[in-house]
Protein backbone atom coordinates (compact mmCIF):
# COMPACT_ATOMS: atom_id res chain seq x y z
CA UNK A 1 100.05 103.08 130.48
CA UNK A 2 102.58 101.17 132.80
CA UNK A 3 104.26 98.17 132.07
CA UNK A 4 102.41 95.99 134.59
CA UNK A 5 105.25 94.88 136.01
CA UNK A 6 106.95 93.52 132.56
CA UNK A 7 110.90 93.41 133.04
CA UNK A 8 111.16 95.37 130.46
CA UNK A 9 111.83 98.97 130.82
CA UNK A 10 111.45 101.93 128.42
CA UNK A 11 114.88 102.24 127.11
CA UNK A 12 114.02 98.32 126.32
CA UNK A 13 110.73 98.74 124.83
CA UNK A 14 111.59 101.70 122.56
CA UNK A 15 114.73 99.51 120.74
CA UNK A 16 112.25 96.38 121.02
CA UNK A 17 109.00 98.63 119.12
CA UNK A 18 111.84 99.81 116.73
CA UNK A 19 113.42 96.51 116.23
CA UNK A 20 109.87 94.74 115.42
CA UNK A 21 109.19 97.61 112.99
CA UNK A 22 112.50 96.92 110.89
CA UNK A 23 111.55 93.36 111.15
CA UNK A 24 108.32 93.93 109.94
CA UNK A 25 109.40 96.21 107.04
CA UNK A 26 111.44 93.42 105.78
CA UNK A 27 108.72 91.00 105.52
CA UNK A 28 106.64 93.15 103.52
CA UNK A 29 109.23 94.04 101.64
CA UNK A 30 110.63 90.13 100.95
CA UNK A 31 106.67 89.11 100.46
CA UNK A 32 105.63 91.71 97.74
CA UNK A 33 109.34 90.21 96.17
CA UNK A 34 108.04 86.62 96.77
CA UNK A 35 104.67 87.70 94.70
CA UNK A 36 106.14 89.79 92.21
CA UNK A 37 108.35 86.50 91.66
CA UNK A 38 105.79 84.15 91.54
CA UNK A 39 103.44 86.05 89.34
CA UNK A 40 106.40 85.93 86.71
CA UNK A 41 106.71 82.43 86.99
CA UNK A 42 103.11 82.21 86.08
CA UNK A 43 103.45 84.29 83.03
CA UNK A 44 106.62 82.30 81.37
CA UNK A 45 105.57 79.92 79.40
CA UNK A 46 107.01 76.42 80.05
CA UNK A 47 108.90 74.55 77.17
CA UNK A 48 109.02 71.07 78.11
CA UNK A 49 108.28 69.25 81.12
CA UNK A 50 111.51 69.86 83.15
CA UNK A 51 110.70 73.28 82.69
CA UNK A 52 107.50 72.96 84.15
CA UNK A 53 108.30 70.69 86.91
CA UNK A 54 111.29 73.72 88.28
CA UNK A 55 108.64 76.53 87.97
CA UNK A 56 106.02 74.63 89.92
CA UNK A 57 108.73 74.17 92.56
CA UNK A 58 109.55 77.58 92.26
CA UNK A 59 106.17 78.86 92.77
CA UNK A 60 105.42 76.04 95.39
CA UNK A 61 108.51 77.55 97.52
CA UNK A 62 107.88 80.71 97.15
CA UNK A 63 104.45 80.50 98.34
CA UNK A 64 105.26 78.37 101.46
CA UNK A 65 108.27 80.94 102.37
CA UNK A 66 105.73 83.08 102.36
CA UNK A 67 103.35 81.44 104.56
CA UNK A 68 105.62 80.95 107.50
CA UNK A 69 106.80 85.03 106.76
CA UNK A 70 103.11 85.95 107.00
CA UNK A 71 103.08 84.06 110.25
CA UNK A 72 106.11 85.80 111.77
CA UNK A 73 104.31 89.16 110.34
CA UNK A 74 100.93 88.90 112.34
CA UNK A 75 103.40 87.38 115.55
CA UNK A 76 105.25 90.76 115.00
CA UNK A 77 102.14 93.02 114.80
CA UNK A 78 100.63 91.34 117.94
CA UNK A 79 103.81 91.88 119.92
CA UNK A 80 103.70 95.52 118.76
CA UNK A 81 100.05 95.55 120.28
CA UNK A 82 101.51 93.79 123.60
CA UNK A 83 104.54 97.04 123.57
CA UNK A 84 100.98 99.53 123.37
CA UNK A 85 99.22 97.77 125.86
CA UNK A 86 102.31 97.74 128.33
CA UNK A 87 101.84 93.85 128.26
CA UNK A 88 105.37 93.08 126.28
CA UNK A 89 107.35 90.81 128.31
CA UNK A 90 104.58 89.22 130.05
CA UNK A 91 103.27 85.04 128.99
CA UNK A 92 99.50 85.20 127.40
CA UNK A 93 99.53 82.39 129.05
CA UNK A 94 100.44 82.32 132.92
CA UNK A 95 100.90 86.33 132.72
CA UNK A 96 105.09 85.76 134.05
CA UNK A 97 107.68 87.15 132.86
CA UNK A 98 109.08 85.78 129.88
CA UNK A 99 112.85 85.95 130.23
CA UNK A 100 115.44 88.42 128.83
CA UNK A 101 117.23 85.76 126.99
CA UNK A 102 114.19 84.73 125.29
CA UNK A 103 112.73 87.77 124.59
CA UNK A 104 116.32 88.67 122.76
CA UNK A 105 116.07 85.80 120.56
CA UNK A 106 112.38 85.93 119.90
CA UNK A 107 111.14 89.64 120.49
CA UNK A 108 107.82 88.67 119.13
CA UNK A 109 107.11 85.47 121.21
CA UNK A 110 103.73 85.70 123.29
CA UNK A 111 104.92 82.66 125.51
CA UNK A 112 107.77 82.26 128.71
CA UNK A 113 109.73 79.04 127.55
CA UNK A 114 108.10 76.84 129.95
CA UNK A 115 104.30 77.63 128.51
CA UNK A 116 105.46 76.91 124.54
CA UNK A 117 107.33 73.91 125.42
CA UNK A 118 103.45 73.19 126.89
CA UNK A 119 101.88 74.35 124.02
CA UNK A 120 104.16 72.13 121.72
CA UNK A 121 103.62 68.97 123.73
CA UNK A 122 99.87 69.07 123.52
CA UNK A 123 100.20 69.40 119.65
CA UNK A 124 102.73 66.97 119.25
């Protein structure tokens, strides 16, 4: 399937699709850590309170790492769907191109600069 007129070309995409996949592997890999982590911080038994009080922390930061990681993971799996569609490089939103320099920085962003700075002024 052609690109549909994305800037990117195929020399582009293939380091881009391999570049999301190492990406992705390291999430997984840093996530299953985070839970492995966290489910031994269950099973220690605290011995006073300030004990307590640094595992709960623990736990409560490892779990909200992981939330924003589990974000960038499904971002990263629906840019790998854009690179099999042909769509990679193109805005969901006003279907431009999103530029190079963005697209370096954030290989997995769905949005041209000028739609997410849109996007974060309505929820603001």
């Amino acid at each position: 399937m052609p690109n549909k007129g994305s800037i990117v070309n195929k020399k582009e995409l293939d380091a881009v699709k391999k570049d999301l996949l190492v990406r992705r592997h390291e999430i997984i890999h840093k996530l299953s850590e985070a839970q492995d982590q966290s489910k031994l911080n269950e099973t220690d038994i605290a011995q006073d309170l300030a004990d307590k009080a640094e595992s709960s922390y623990t736990k409560e930061f490892l779990l909200s790492l992981s939330n924003a990681e589990r974000e960038e993971l499904l971002q990263i799996d629906a840019a790998l769907k854009r690179v099999a569609r042909g769509e990679y490089g193109l805005c969901r939103s006003c279907q431009k191109e999103i530029g190079k320099k963005r697209l370096a920085a954030i290989p997995w962003t769905p949005l041209c600069i000028d739609c997410q700075e849109q996007s974060e002024s309505e929820t603001a």
